[in-house]
Protein backbone atom coordinates (compact mmCIF):
# COMPACT_ATOMS: atom_id res chain seq x y z
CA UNK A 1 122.67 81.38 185.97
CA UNK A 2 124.92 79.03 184.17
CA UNK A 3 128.33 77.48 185.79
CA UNK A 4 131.50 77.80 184.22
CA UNK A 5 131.14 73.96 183.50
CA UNK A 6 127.85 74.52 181.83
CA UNK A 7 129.41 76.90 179.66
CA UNK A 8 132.68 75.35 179.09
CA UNK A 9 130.72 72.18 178.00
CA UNK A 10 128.38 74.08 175.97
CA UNK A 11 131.43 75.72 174.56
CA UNK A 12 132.75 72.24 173.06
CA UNK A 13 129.30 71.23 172.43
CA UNK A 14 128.83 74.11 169.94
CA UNK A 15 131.74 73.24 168.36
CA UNK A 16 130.97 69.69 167.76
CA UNK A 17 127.02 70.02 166.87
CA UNK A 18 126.08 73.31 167.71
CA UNK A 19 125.27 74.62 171.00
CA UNK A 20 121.11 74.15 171.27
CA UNK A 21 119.21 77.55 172.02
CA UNK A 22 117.96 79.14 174.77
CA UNK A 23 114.53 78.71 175.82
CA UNK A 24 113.11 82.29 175.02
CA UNK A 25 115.55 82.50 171.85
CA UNK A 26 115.02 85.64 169.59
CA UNK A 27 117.14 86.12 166.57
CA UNK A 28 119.75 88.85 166.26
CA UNK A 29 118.00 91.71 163.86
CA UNK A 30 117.26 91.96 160.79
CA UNK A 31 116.89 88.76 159.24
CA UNK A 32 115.06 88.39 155.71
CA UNK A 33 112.07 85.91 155.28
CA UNK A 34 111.12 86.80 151.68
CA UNK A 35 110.60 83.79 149.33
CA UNK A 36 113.71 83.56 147.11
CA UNK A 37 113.04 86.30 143.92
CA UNK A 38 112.95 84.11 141.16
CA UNK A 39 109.52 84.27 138.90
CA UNK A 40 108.91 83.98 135.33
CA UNK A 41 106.06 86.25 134.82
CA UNK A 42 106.31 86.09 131.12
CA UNK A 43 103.79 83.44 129.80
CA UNK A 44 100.53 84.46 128.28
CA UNK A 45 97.94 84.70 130.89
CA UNK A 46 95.82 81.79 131.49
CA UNK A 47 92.40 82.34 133.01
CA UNK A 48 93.27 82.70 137.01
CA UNK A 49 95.67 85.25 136.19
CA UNK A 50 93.08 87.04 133.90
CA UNK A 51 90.46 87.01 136.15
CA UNK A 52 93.04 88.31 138.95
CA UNK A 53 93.96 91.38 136.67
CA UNK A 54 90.16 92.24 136.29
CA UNK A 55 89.75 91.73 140.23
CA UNK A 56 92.97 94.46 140.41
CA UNK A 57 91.46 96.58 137.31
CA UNK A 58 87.76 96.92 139.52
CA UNK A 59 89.05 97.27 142.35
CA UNK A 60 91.23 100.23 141.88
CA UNK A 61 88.58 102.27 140.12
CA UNK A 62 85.57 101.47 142.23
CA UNK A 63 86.31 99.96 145.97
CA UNK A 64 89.22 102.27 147.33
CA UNK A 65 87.10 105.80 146.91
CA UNK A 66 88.73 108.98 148.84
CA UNK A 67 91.53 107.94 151.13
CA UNK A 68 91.91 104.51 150.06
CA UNK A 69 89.80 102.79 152.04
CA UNK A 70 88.82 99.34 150.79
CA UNK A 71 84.55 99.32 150.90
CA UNK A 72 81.84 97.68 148.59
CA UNK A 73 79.85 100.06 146.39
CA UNK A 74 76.12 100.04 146.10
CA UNK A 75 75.95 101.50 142.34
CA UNK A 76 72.72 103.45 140.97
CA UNK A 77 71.67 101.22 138.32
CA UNK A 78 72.48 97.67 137.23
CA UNK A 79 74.82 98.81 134.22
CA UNK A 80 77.30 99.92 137.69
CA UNK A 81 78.72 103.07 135.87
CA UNK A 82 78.28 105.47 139.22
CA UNK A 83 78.16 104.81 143.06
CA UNK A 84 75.35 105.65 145.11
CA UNK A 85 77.11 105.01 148.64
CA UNK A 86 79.90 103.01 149.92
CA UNK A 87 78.92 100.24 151.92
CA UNK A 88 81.03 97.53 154.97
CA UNK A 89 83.39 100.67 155.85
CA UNK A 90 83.09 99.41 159.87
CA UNK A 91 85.30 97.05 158.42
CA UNK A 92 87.79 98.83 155.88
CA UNK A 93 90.62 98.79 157.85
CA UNK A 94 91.07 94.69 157.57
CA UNK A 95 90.16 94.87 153.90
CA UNK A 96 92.71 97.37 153.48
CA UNK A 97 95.57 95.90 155.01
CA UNK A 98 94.17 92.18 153.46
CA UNK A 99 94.42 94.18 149.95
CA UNK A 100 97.49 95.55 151.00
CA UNK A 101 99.35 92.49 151.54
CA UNK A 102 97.67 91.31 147.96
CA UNK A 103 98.98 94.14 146.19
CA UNK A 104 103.13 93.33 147.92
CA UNK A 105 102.80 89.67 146.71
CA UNK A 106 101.46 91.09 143.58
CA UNK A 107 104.64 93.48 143.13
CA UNK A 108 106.77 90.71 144.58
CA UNK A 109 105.93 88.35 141.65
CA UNK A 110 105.21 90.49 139.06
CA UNK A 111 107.36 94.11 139.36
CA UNK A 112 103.99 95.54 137.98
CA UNK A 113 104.47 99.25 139.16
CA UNK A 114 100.64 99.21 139.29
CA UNK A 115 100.76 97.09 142.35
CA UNK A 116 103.81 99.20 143.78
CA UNK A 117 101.64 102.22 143.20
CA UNK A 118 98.72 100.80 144.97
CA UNK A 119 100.93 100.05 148.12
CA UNK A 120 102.35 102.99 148.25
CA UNK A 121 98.90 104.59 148.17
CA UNK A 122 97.41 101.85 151.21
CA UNK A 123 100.44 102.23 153.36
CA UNK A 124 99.38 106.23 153.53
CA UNK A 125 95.76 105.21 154.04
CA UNK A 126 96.30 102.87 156.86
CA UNK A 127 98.81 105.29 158.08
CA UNK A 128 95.99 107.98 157.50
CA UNK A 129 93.20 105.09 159.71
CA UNK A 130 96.30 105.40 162.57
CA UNK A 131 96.81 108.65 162.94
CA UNK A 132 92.88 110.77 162.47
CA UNK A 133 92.38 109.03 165.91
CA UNK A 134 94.30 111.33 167.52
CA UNK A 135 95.27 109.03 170.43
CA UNK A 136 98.53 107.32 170.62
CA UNK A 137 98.81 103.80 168.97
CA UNK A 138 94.45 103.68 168.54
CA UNK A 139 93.82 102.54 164.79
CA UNK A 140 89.89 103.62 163.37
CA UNK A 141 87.85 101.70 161.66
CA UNK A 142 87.54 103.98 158.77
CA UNK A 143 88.76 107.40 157.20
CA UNK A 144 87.66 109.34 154.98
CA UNK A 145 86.24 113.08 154.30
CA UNK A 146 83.15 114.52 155.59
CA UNK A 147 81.87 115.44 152.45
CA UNK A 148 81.66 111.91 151.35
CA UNK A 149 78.83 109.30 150.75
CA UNK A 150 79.56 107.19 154.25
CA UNK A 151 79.03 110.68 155.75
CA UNK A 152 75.41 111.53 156.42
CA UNK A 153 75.45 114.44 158.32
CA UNK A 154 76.40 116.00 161.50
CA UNK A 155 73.64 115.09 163.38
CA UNK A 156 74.00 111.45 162.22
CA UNK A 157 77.65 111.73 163.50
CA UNK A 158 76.62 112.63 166.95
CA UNK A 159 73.73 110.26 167.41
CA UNK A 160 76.67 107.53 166.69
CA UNK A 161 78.88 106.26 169.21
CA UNK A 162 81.53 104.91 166.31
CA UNK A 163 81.32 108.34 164.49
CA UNK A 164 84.33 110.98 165.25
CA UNK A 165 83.94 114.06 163.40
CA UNK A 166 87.27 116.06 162.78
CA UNK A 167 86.79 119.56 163.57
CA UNK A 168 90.14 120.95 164.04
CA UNK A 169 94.41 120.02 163.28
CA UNK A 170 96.03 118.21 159.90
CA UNK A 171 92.50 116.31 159.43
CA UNK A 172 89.77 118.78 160.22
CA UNK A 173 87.09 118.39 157.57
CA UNK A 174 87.11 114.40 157.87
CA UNK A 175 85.57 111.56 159.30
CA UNK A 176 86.98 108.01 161.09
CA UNK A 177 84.48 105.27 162.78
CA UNK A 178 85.62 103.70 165.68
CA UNK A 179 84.98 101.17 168.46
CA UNK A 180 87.96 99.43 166.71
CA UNK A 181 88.57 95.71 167.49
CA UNK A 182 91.17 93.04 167.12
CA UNK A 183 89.63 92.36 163.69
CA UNK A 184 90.67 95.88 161.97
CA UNK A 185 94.19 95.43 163.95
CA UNK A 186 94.77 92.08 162.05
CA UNK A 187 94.24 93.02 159.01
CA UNK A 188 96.38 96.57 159.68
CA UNK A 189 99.54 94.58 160.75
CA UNK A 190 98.79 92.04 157.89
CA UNK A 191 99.25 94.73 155.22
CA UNK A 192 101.77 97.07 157.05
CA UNK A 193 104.69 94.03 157.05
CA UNK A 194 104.08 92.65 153.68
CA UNK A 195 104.92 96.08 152.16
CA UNK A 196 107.58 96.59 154.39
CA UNK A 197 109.29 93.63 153.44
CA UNK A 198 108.10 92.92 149.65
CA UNK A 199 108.26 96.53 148.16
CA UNK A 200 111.78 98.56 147.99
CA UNK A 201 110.76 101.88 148.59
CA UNK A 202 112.76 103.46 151.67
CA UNK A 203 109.81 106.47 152.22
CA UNK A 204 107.10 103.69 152.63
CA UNK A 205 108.95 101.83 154.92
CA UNK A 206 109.90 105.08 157.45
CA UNK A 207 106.28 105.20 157.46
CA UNK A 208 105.80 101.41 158.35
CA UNK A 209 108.69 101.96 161.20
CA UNK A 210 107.21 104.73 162.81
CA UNK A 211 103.66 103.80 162.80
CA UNK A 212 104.67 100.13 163.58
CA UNK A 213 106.47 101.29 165.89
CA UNK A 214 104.17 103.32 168.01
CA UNK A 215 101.73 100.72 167.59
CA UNK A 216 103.33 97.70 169.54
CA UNK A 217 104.86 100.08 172.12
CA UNK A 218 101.12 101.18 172.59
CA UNK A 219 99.94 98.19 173.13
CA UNK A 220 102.61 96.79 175.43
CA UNK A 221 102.38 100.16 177.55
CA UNK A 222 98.42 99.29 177.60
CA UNK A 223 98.85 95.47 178.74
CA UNK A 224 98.02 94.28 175.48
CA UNK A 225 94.63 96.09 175.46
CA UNK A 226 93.25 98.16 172.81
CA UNK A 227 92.69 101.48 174.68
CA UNK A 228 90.39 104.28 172.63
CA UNK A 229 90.58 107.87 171.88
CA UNK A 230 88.65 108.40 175.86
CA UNK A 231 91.52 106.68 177.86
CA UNK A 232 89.42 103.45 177.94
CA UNK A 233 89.42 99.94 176.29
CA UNK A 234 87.78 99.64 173.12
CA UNK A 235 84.17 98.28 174.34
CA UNK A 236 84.57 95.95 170.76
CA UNK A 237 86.99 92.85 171.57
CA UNK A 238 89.96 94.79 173.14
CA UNK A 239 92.51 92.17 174.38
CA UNK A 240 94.74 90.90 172.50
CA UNK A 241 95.13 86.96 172.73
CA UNK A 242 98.44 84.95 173.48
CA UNK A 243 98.68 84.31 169.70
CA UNK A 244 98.33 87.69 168.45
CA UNK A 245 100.78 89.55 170.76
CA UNK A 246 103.19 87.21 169.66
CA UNK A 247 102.68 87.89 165.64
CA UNK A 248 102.18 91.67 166.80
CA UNK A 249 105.71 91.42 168.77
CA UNK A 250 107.19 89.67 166.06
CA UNK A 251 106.02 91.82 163.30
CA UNK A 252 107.35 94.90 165.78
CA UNK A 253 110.77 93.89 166.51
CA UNK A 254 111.27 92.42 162.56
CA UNK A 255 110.53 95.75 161.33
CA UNK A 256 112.21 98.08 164.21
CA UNK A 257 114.61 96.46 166.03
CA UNK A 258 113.65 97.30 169.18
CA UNK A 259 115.61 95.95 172.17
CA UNK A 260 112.17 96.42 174.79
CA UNK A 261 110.09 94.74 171.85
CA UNK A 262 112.94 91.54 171.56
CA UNK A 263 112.84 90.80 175.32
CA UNK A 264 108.92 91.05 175.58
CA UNK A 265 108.79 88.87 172.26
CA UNK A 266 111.68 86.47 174.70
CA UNK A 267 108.81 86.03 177.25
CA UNK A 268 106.46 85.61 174.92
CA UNK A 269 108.14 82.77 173.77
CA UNK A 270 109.32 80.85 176.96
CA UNK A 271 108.05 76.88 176.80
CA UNK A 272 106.08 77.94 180.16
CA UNK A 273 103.60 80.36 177.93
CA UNK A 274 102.75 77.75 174.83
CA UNK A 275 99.57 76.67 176.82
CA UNK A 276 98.29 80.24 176.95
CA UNK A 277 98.82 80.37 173.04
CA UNK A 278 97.28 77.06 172.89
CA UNK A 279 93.94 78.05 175.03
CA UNK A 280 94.10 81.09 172.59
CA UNK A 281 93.21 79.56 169.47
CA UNK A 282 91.14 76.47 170.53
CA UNK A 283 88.48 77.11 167.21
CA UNK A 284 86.32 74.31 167.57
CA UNK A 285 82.88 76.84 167.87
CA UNK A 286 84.45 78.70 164.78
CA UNK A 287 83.53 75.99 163.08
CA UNK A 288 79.83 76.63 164.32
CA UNK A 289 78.74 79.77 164.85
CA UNK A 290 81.44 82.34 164.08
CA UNK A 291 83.51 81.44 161.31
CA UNK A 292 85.15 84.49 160.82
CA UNK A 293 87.41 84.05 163.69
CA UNK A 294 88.80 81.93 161.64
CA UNK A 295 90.00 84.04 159.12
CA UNK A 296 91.50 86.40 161.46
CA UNK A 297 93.50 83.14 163.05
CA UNK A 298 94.88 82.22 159.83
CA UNK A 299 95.48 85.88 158.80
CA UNK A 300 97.29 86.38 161.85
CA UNK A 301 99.11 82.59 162.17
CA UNK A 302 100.65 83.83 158.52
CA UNK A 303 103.11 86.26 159.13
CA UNK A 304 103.62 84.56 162.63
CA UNK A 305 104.51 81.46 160.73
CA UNK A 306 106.67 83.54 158.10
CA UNK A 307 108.63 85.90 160.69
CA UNK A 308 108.57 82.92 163.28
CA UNK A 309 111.08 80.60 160.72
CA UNK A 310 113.65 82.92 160.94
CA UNK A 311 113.87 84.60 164.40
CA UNK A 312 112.49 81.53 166.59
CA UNK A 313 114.76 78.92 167.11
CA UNK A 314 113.61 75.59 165.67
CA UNK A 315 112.00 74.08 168.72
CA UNK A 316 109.90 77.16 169.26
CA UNK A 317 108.67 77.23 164.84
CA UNK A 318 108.09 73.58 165.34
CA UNK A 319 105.78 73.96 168.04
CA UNK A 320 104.16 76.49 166.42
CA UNK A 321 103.96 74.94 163.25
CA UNK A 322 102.41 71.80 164.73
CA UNK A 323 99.99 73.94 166.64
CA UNK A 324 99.01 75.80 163.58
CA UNK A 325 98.66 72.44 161.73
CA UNK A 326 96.81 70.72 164.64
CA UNK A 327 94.69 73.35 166.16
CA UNK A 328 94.26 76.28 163.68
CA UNK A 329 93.79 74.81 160.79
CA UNK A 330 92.17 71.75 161.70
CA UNK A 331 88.57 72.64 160.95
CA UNK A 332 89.08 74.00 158.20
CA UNK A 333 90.95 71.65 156.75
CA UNK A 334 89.77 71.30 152.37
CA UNK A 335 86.43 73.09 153.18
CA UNK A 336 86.76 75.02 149.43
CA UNK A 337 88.46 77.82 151.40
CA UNK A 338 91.45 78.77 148.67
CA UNK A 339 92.68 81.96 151.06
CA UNK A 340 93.01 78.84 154.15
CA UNK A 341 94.65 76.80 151.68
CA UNK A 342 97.05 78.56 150.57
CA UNK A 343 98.39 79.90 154.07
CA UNK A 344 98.56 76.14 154.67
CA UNK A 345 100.29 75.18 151.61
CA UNK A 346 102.78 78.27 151.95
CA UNK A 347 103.43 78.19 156.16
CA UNK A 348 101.56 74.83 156.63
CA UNK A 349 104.82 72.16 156.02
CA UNK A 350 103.21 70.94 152.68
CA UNK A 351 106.24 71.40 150.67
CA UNK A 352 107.67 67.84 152.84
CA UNK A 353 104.36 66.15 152.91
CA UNK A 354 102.70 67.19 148.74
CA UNK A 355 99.76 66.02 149.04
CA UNK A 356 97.81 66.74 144.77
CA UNK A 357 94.47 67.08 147.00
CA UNK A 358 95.52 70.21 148.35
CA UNK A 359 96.68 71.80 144.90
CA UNK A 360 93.75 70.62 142.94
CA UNK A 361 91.54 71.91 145.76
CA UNK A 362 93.47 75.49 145.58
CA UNK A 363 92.69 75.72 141.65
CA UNK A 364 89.40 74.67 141.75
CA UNK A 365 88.58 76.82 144.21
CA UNK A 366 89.68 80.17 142.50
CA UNK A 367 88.22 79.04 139.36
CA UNK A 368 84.94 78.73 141.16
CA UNK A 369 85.12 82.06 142.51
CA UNK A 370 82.92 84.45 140.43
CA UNK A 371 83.56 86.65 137.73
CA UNK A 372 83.83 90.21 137.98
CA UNK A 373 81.88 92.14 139.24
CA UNK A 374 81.49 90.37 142.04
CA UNK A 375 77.93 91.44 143.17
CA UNK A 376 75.40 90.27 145.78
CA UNK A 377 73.68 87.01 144.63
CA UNK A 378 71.19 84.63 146.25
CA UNK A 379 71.32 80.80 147.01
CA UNK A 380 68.38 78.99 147.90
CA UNK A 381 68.64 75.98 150.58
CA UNK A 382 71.11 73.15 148.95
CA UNK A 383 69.71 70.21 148.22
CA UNK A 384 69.97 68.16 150.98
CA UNK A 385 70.26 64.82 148.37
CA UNK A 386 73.58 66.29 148.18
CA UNK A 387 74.81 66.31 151.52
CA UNK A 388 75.28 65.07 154.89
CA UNK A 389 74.69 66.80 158.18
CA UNK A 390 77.35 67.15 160.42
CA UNK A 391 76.26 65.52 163.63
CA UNK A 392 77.85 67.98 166.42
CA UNK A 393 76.07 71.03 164.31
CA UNK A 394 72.38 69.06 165.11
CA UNK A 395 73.31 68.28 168.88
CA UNK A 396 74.19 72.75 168.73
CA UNK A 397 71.25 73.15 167.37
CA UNK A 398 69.23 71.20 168.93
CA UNK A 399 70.54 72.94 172.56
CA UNK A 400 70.82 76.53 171.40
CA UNK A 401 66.96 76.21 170.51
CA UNK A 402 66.35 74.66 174.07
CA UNK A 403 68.98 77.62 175.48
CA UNK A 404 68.35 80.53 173.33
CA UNK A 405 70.37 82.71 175.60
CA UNK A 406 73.37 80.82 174.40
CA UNK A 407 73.49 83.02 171.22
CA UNK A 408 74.55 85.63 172.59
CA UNK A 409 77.49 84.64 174.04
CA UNK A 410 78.60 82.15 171.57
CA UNK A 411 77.03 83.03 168.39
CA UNK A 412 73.89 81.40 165.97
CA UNK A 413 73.89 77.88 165.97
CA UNK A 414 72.53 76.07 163.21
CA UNK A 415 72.55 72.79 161.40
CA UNK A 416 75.10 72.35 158.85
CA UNK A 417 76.31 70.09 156.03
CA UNK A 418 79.53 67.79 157.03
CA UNK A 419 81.44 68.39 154.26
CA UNK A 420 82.07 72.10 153.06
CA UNK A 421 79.89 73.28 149.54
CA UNK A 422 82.15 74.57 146.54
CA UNK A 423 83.24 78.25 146.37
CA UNK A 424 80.36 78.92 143.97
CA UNK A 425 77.53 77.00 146.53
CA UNK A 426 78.39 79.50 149.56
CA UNK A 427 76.85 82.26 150.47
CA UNK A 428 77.86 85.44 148.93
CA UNK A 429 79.67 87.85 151.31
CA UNK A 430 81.86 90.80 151.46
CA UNK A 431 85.23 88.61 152.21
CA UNK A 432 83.51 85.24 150.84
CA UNK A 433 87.00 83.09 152.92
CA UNK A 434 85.60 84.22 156.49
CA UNK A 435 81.95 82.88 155.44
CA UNK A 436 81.07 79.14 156.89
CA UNK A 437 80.76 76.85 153.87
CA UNK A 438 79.44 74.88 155.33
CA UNK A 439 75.88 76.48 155.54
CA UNK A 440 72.28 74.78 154.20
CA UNK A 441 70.07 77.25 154.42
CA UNK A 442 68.86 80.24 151.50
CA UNK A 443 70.87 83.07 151.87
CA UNK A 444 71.57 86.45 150.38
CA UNK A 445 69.60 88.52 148.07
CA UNK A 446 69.84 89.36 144.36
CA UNK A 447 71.32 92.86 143.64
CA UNK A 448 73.21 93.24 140.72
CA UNK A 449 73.78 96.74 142.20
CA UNK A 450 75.43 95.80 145.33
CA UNK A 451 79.11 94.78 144.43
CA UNK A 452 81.86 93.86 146.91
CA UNK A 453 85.39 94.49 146.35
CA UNK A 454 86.80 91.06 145.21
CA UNK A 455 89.58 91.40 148.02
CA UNK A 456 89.14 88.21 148.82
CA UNK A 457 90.01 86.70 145.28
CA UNK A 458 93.11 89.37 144.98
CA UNK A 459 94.46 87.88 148.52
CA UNK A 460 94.17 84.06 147.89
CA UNK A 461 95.78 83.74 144.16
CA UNK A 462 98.40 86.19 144.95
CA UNK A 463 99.50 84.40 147.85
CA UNK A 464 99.31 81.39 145.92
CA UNK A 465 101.48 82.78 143.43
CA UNK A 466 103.85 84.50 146.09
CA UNK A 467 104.49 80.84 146.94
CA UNK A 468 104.66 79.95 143.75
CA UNK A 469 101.98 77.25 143.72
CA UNK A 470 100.34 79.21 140.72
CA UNK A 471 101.93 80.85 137.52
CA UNK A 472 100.79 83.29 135.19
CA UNK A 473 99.73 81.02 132.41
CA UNK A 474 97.44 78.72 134.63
């Protein structure tokens, strides 16, 4: 507890300089950390804006069939004018929220009411994945009705430990997949808070509060764990790291207000607990063997970042910023990764330090990315006159195929090129940003039938033009 003299000199401090903050300092609530509203969206569109409105166009009448939920389509023929089956729906719920938060910084930029229409629509989807569970504050993977292509039966349902068929209540006659991970929970909060805070529609946003809400006070109740509809954890990555409850608690308290959720976010943030954020998010075997982690680190580091500037005080966003720069983003530093780019452009401290590498890097990049429709190609092995290998990849390789029982506990471990290939020399893949770039080998199959949902695209230039690193005529 303070003295009186602490506070009396603290008193005349603030009033000479400013009296400095608590450790554990949370802002008072609300505070507002939109990017100012000032976009001229009226210039002829140049070709990154075109391609994004065919990306948006596809999307909306192919990838988000019956509730919403974002999934590739495997189509009947090659001239793709009907769907044989929905495809990557253990997955929809990330894809949903990442083309949620596309489709806010879409509205936010543009005032289409397109995009407000689509968010309007996810919100009740993801709302929709929250709720079919039937278990408080347990999120599925997927949602949609029984009498649709991912369904293939009753029997199929109950051979499947993921598949939940809805009997009975306000969703009898559907389906939701579970076994639900911190992957789908990313992507859920991702989306949820970009609405809330980009698109002014006071319905959508009760929604937001309540399922938000319920959500973080789950998952505090729970330890932090994601516990399923049985009263257990989730036997698919159930914890949820240092880093993540933070951006969870953050996200929480911006868009509730609630006084339990500001003094858990308080501890959260005392100095003592940055080296349990730091352990967190050491990446260095992302770079190796499972690069998606570290899409849902800079997915998650985003918003953190964003709500973190405004309720933190500065020696806590510092520190964060400086671990983000240092320790999240380090491996993936200019490895052709536009979505990685532009978080670190927009959250990253570019804006002090420009740097034309990073910008030309960014536009390359989503002019690389394919055309629509974005279907499943193949690459044969680069040619390795046009590379170098990275040395730590050879000494991982080299082990793993001396310890083969290291793969499964740390993932595949192959050799791989130093530098990271272009955007339109890596592999194709249903989110192509959470795919290592860095890859030699063939990969992927020619289908001109199988067509993912160009999420990834939507997310990185609208983003980019959120920040307003792009504009409509580039």
């Amino acid at each position: 507890m303070r003295t009186l003299t602490t506070v009396v000199l603290c008193i005349l401090f603030a009033l000479l300089t400013g009296c400095p903050k608590d450790d554990g300092y949370v802002a008072s609530w609300p505070q507002n950390p939109a990017e100012i509203r000032d976009y001229d969206d009226t210039a002829t569109p140049g070709s990154l804006r075109l391609k994004a409105q065919e990306y948006d166009a596809w999307h909306l009448k192919w990838h988000q069939p019956y509730y919403g939920g974002s999934v590739h389509i495997l189509f009947k023929d090659d001239a793709r004018t009907e769907f044989e089956a929905v495809d990557g729906y253990g997955d929809s719920t990330i894809w949903t929220g990442t083309y949620l938060g596309s489709q806010a910084f879409r509205y936010y930029v543009t005032g289409d009411p397109q995009a407000r229409a689509n968010v309007l629509r996810m919100v009740n989807t993801l709302s929709g994945h929250l709720h079919v569970t039937g278990a408080e504050g347990y999120i599925s993977r997927y949602w949609a009705p029984q009498d649709s292509l991912g369904y293939h039966g009753d029997e199929w349902c109950s051979e499947s430990d993921r598949c939940h068929k809805v009997d009975s209540g306000p969703y009898a006659g559907d389906f939701w997949w579970g076994q639900t991970s911190i992957d789908q929970y990313t992507g859920w909060f991702f989306g949820m808070v970009l609405a809330y805070d980009l698109v002014d529609d006071e319905g959508m946003r009760s929604i937001i509060r309540e399922d938000v809400g319920t959500v973080v006070t789950t998952l505090m109740k729970n330890g932090w764990n994601i516990i399923a509809e049985d009263g257990k954890k989730s036997p698919v990555a159930p914890q949820i790291i240092p880093s993540m409850r933070l951006n969870f608690c953050t996200i929480g308290y911006h868009i509730t207000g609630d006084d339990a959720m500001k003094k858990e976010l308080s501890k959260m943030l005392l100095n003592a607990n940055r080296v349990n954020i730091r352990v967190s998010d050491i990446n260095f075997m992302n770079r190796y063997t499972e690069y998606y982690g570290n899409n849902l680190a800079h997915t998650n580091w985003y918003n953190l970042l964003r709500l973190g500037r405004v309720y933190f005080s500065e020696d806590d966003y510092s520190w964060l910023l400086n671990e983000f720069n240092n320790s999240v983003h380090t491996y993936t530093r200019l490895s052709h990764n536009p979505w990685f780019n532009g978080i670190y452009l927009g959250k990253g401290g570019w804006k002090n330090n420009p740097d034309v590498d990073y910008f030309n890097q960014l536009v390359h990049d989503l002019l690389d990315f394919h055309d629509v429709p974005n279907y499943e190609y193949y690459l044969p092995a680069r040619d390795p006159s046009t590379y170098t290998l990275d040395p730590t990849s050879v000494m991982l390789a080299d082990i793993y195929d001396e310890q083969p029982w290291l793969e499964e506990i740390m993932g595949d471990g192959e050799a791989q090129a130093k530098e990271a290939f272009s955007v339109n020399q890596q592999c194709s893949a249903g989110f192509q940003f959470q795919k290592n770039p860095f890859e030699i080998n063939e990969c992927g199959t020619y289908n001109p039938k199988m067509v993912h949902s160009g999420v990834d695209y939507l997310v990185a230039y609208w983003l980019a033009s959120y920040h307003k690193f792009l504009n409509a005529d580039m």
